[in-house]
C-alpha atoms as a PDB file:
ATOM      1  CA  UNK A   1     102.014 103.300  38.560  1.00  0.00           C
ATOM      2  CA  UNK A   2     104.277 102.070  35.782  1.00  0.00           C
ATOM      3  CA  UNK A   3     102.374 101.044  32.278  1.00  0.00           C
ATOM      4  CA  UNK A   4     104.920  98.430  30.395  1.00  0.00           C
ATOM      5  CA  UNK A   5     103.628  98.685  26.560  1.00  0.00           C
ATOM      6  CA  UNK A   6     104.775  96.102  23.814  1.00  0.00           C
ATOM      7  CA  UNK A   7     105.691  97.778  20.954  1.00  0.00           C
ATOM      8  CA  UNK A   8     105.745  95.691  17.427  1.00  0.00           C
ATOM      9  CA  UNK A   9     108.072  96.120  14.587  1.00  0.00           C
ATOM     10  CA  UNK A  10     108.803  93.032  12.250  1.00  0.00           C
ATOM     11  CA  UNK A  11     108.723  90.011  11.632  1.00  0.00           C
ATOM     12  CA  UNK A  12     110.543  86.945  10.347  1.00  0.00           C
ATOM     13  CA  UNK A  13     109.564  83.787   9.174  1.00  0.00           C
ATOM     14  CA  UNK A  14     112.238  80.707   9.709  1.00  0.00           C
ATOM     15  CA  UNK A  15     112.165  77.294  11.526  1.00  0.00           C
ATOM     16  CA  UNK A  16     111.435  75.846  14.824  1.00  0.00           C
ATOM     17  CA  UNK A  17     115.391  73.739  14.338  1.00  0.00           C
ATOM     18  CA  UNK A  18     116.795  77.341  12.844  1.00  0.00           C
ATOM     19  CA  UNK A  19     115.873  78.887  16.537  1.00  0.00           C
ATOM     20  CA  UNK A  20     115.755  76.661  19.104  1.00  0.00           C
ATOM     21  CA  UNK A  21     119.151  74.903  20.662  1.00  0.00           C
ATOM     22  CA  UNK A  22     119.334  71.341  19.660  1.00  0.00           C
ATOM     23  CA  UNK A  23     115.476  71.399  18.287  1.00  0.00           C
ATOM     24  CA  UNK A  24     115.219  68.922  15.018  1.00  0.00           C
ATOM     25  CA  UNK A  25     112.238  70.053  13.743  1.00  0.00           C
ATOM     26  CA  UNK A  26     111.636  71.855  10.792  1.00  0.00           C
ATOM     27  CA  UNK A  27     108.018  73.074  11.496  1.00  0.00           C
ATOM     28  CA  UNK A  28     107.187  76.843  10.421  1.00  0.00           C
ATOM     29  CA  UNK A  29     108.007  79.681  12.977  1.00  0.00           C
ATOM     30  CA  UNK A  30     107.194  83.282  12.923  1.00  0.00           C
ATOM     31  CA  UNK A  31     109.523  85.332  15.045  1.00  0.00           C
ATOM     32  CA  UNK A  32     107.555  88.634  16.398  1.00  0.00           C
ATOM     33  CA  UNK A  33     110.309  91.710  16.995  1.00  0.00           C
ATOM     34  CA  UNK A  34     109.174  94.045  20.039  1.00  0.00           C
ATOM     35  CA  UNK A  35     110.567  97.029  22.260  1.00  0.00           C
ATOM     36  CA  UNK A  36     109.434  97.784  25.565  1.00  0.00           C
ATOM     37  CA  UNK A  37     107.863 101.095  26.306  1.00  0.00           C
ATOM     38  CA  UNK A  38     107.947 102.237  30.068  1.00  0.00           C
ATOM     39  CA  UNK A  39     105.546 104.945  31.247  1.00  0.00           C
ATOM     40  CA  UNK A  40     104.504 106.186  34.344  1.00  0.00           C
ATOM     41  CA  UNK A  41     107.674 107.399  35.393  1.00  0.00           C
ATOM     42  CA  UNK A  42     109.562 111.136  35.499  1.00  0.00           C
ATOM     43  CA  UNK A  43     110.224 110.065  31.731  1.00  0.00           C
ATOM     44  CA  UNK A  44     109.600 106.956  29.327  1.00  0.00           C
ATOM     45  CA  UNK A  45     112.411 104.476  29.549  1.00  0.00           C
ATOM     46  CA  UNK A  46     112.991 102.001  26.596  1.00  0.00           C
ATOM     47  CA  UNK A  47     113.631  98.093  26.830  1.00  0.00           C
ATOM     48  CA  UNK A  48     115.791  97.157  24.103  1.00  0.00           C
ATOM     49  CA  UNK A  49     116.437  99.618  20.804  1.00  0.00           C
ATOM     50  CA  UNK A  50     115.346  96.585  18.073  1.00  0.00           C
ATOM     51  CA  UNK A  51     117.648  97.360  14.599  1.00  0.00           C
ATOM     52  CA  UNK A  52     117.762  99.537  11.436  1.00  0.00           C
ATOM     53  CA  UNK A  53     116.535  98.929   8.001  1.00  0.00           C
ATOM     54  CA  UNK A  54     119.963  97.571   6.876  1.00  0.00           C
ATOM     55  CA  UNK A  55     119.612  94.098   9.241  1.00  0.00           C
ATOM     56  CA  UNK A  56     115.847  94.499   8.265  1.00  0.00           C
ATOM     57  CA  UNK A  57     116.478  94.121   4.643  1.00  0.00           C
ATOM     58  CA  UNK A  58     119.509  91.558   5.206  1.00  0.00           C
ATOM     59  CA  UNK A  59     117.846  89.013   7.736  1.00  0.00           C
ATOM     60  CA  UNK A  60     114.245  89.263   5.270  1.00  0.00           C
ATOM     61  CA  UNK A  61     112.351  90.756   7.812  1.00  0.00           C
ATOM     62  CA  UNK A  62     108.819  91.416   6.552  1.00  0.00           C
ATOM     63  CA  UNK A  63     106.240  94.475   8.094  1.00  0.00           C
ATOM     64  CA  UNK A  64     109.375  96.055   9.395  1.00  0.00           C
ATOM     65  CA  UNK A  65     108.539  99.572  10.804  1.00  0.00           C
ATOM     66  CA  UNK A  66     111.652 101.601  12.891  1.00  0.00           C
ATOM     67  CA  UNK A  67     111.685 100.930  16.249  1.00  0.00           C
ATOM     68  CA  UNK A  68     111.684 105.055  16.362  1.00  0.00           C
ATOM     69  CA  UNK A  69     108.473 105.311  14.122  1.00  0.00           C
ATOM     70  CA  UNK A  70     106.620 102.764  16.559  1.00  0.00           C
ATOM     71  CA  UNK A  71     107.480 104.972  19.693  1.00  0.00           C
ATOM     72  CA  UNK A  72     106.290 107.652  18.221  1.00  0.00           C
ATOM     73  CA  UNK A  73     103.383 106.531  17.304  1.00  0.00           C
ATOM     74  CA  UNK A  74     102.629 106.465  20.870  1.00  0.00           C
ATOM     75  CA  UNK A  75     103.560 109.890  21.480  1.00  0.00           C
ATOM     76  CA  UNK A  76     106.820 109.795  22.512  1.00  0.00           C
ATOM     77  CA  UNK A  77     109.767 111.488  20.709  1.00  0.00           C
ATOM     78  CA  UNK A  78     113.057 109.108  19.780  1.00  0.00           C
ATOM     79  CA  UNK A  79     115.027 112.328  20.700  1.00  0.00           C
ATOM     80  CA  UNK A  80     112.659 112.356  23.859  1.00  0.00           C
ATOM     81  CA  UNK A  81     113.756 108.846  25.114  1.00  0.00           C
ATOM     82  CA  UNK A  82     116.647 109.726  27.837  1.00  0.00           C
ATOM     83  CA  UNK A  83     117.118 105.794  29.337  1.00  0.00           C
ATOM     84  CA  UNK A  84     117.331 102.758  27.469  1.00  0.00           C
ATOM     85  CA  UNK A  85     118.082  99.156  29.178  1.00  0.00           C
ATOM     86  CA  UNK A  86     119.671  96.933  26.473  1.00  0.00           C
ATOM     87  CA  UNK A  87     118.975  93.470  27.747  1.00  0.00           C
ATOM     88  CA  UNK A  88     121.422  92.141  25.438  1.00  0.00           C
ATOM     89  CA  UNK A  89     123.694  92.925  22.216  1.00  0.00           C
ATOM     90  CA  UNK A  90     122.129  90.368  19.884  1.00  0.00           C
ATOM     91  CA  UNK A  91     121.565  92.949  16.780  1.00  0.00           C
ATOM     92  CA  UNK A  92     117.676  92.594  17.416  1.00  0.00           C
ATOM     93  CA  UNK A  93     117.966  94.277  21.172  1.00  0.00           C
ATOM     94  CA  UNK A  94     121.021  96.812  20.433  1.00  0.00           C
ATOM     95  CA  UNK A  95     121.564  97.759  17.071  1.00  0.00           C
ATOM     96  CA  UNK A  96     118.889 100.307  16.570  1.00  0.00           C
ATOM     97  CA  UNK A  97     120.459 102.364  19.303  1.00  0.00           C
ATOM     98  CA  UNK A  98     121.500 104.968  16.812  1.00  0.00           C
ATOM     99  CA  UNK A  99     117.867 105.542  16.147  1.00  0.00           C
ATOM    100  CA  UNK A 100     117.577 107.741  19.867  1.00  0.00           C
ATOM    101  CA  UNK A 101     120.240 109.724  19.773  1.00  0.00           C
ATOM    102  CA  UNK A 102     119.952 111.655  23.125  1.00  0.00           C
ATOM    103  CA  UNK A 103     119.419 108.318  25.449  1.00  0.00           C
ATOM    104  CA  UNK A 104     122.025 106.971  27.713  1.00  0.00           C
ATOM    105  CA  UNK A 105     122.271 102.956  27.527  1.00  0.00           C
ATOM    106  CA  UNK A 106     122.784 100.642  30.597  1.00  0.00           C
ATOM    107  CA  UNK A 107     123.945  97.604  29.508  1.00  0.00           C
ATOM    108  CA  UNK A 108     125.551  94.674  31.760  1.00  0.00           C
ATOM    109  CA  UNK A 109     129.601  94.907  31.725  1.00  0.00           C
ATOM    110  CA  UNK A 110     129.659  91.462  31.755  1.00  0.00           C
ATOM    111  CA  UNK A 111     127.299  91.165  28.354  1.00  0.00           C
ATOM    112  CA  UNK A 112     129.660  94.276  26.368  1.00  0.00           C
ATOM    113  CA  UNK A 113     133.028  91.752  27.658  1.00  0.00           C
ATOM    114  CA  UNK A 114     131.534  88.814  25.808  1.00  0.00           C
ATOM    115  CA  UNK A 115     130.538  90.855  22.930  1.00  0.00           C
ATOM    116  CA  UNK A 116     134.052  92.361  23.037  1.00  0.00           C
ATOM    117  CA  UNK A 117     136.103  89.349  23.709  1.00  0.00           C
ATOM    118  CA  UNK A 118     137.813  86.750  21.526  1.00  0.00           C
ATOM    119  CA  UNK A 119     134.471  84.068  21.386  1.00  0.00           C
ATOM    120  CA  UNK A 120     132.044  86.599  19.970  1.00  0.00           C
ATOM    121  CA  UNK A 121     133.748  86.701  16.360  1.00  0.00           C
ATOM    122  CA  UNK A 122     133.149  82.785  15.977  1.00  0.00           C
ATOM    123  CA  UNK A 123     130.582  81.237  13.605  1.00  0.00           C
ATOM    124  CA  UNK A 124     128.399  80.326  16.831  1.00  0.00           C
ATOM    125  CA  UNK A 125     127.862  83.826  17.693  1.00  0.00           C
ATOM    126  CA  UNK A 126     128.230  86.446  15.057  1.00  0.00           C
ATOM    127  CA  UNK A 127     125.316  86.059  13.183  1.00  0.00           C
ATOM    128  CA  UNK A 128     123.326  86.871  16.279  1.00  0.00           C
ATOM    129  CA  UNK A 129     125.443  90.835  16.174  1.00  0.00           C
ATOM    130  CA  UNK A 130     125.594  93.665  14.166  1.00  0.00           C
ATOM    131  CA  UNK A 131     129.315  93.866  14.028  1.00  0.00           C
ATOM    132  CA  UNK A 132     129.644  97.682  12.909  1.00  0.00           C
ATOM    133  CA  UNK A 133     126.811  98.324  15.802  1.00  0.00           C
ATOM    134  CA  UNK A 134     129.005  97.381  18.578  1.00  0.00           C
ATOM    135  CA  UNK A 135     132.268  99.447  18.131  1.00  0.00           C
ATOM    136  CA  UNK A 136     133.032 102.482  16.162  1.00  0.00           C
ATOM    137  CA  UNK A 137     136.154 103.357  17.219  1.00  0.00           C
ATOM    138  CA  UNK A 138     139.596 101.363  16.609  1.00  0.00           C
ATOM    139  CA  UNK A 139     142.572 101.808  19.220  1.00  0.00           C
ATOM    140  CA  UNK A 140     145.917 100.391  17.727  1.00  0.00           C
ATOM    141  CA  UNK A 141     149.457 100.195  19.151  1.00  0.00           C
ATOM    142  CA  UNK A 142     152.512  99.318  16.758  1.00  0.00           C
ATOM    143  CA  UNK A 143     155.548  99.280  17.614  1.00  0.00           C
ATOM    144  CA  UNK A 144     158.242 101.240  15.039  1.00  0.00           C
ATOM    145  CA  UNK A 145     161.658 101.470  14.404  1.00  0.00           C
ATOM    146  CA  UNK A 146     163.466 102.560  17.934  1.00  0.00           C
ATOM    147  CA  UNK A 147     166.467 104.508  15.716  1.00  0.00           C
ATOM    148  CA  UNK A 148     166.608 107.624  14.205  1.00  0.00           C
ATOM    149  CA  UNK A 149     164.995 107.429   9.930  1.00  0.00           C
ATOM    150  CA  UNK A 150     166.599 109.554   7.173  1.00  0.00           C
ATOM    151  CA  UNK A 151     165.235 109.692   3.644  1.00  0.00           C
ATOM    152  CA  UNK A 152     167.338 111.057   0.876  1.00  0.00           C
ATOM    153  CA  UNK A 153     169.925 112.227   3.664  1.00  0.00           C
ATOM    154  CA  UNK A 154     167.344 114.213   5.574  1.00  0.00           C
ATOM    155  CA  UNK A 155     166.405 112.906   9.224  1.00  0.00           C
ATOM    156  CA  UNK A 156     163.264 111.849   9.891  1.00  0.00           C
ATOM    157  CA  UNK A 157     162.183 114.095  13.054  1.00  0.00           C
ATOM    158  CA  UNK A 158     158.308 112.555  13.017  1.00  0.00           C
ATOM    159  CA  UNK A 159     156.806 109.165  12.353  1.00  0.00           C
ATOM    160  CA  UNK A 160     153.549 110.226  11.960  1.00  0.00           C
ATOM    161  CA  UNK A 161     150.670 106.870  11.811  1.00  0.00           C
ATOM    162  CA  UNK A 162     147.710 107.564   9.126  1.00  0.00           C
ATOM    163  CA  UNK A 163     145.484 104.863   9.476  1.00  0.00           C
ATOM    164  CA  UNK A 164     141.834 104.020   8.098  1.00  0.00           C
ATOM    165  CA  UNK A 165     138.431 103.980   9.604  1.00  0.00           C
ATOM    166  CA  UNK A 166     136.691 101.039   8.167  1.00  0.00           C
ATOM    167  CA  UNK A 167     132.436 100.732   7.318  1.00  0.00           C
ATOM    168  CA  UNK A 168     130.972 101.721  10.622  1.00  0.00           C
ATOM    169  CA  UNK A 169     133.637 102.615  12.442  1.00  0.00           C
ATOM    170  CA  UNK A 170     134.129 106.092  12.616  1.00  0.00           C
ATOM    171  CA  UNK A 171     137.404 106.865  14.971  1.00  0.00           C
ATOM    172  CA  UNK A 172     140.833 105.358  14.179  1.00  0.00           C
ATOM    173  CA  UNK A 173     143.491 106.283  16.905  1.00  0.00           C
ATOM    174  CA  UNK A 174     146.624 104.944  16.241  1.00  0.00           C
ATOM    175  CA  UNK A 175     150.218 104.989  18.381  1.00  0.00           C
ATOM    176  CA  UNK A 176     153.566 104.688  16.826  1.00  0.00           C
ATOM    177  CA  UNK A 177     155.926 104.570  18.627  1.00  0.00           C
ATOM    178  CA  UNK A 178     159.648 105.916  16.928  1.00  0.00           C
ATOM    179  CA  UNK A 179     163.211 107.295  18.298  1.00  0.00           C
ATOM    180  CA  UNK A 180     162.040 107.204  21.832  1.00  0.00           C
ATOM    181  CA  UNK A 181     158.535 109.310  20.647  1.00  0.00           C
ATOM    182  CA  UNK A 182     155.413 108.278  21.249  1.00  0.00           C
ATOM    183  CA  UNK A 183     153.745 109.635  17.708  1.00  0.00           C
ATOM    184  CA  UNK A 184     149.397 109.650  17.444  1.00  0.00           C
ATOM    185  CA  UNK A 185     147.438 109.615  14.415  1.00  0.00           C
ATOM    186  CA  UNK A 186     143.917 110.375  14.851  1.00  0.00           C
ATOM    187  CA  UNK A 187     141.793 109.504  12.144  1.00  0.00           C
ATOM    188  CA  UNK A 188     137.469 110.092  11.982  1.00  0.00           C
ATOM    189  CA  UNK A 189     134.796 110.125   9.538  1.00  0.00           C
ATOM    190  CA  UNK A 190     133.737 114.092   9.287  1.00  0.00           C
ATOM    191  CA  UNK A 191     129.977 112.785  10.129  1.00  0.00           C
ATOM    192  CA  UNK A 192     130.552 111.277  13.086  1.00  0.00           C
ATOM    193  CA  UNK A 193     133.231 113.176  14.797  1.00  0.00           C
ATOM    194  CA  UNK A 194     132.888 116.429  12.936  1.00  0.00           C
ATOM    195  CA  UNK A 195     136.131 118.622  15.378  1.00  0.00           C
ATOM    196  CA  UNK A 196     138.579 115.079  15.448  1.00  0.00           C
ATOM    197  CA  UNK A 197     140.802 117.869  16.364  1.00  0.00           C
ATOM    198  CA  UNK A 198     139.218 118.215  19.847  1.00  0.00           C
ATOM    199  CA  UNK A 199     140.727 114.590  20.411  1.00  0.00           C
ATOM    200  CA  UNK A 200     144.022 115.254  19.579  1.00  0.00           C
ATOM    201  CA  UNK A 201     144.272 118.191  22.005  1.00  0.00           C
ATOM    202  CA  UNK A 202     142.767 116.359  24.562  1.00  0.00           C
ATOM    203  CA  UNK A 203     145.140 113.672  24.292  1.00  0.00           C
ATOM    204  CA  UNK A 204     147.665 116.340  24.364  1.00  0.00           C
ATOM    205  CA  UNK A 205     146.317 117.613  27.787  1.00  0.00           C
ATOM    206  CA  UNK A 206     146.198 113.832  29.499  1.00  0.00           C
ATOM    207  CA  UNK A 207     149.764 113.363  28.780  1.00  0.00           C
ATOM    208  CA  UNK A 208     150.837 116.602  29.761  1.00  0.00           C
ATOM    209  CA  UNK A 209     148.955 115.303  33.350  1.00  0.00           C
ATOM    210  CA  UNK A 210     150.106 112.159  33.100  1.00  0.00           C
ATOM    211  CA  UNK A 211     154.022 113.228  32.928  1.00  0.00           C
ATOM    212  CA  UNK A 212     153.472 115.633  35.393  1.00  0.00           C
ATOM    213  CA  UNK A 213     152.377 112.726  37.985  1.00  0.00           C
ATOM    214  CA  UNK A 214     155.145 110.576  37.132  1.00  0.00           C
ATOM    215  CA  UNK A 215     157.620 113.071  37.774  1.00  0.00           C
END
């Protein structure tokens, strides 16, 4: 038998017209923030992954406690949780996913297409995401000069991109393309992606497979 346990971890206090669509009222509300704890099973499975103490502190949340601190409370490990269902990527259901770091998230492909798509960086939407929580890796493609460089006299054999990694994204991959090369600059913050060069010789490998199919 499966035991479905609310768990508690802040609170905010705003108003009933701030909340609800097309509500004109300005009466008091107290929002309650929960995750879902579900026992019973071959291992606890988590129902939304609430957010860290940096939307905590920016949206005035008051009694916040980490999502992880209020699962363990109940005995149960953040490293220990190995399934969470995100219901949705509003920052309050997704952005403390960070917080479990050996789960595997299920999350509708429809839901991470809005969140990734053109209409989620409009004023309507993004104050209900934590941006940096949804991607952490940047994929860019720029086009470059299709002759042959020299610089002082000396040719320019490689075209090499350096690009940045920006606050909470933690993998830049860049293509350039130059001469008739394809050139790749892989760029990662040392926390995050501590051997970047494992990347680049996996990219190395896929195109080595790749130009073996096409020929």
């Amino acid at each position: 038998m499966y035991e479905v346990y609310a768990l508690k971890y802040g609170e905010r206090d705003t108003t009933m017209c701030q909340f609800f669509y097309r509500e004109h009222r300005h009466e008091p509300l107290t929002l309650h923030y929960f995750v879902w704890l579900i026992m019973g099973g071959p291992h606890p499975v988590l129902v939304d992954t609430g957010f860290r103490d940096d939307d905590a502190q920016a949206r005035g949340i008051k009694n916040y406690v980490s999502p992880a601190e209020v699962v363990e409370r109940f005995g149960v490990g953040a490293s220990d949780v190995p399934l969470c269902l995100i219901s949705h990527l509003h920052y309050d259901h997704w952005a403390g996913h960070t917080l479990f770091p050996k789960a595997q998230f299920w999350i509708q492909k429809d839901e991470v297409a809005f969140w990734t798509g053109r209409h989620a960086g409009t004023p309507a939407f993004r104050g209900s995401a934590n941006v940096p929580s949804l991607a952490n890796l940047v994929v860019s493609n720029v086009p470059g000069p299709p002759m042959t460089l020299f610089m002082a006299g000396a040719k320019i054999v490689h075209y090499y991109p350096v690009s940045i990694v920006t606050h909470g994204l933690g993998l830049n991959i860049t293509v350039n393309s130059y001469a008739g090369w394809l050139e790749f600059g892989v760029i990662a913050g040392k926390e995050i992606v501590p051997k970047v060069a494992t990347i680049a010789t996996g990219l190395n490998r896929a195109l080595n497979a790749l130009s073996k199919k096409l020929h």
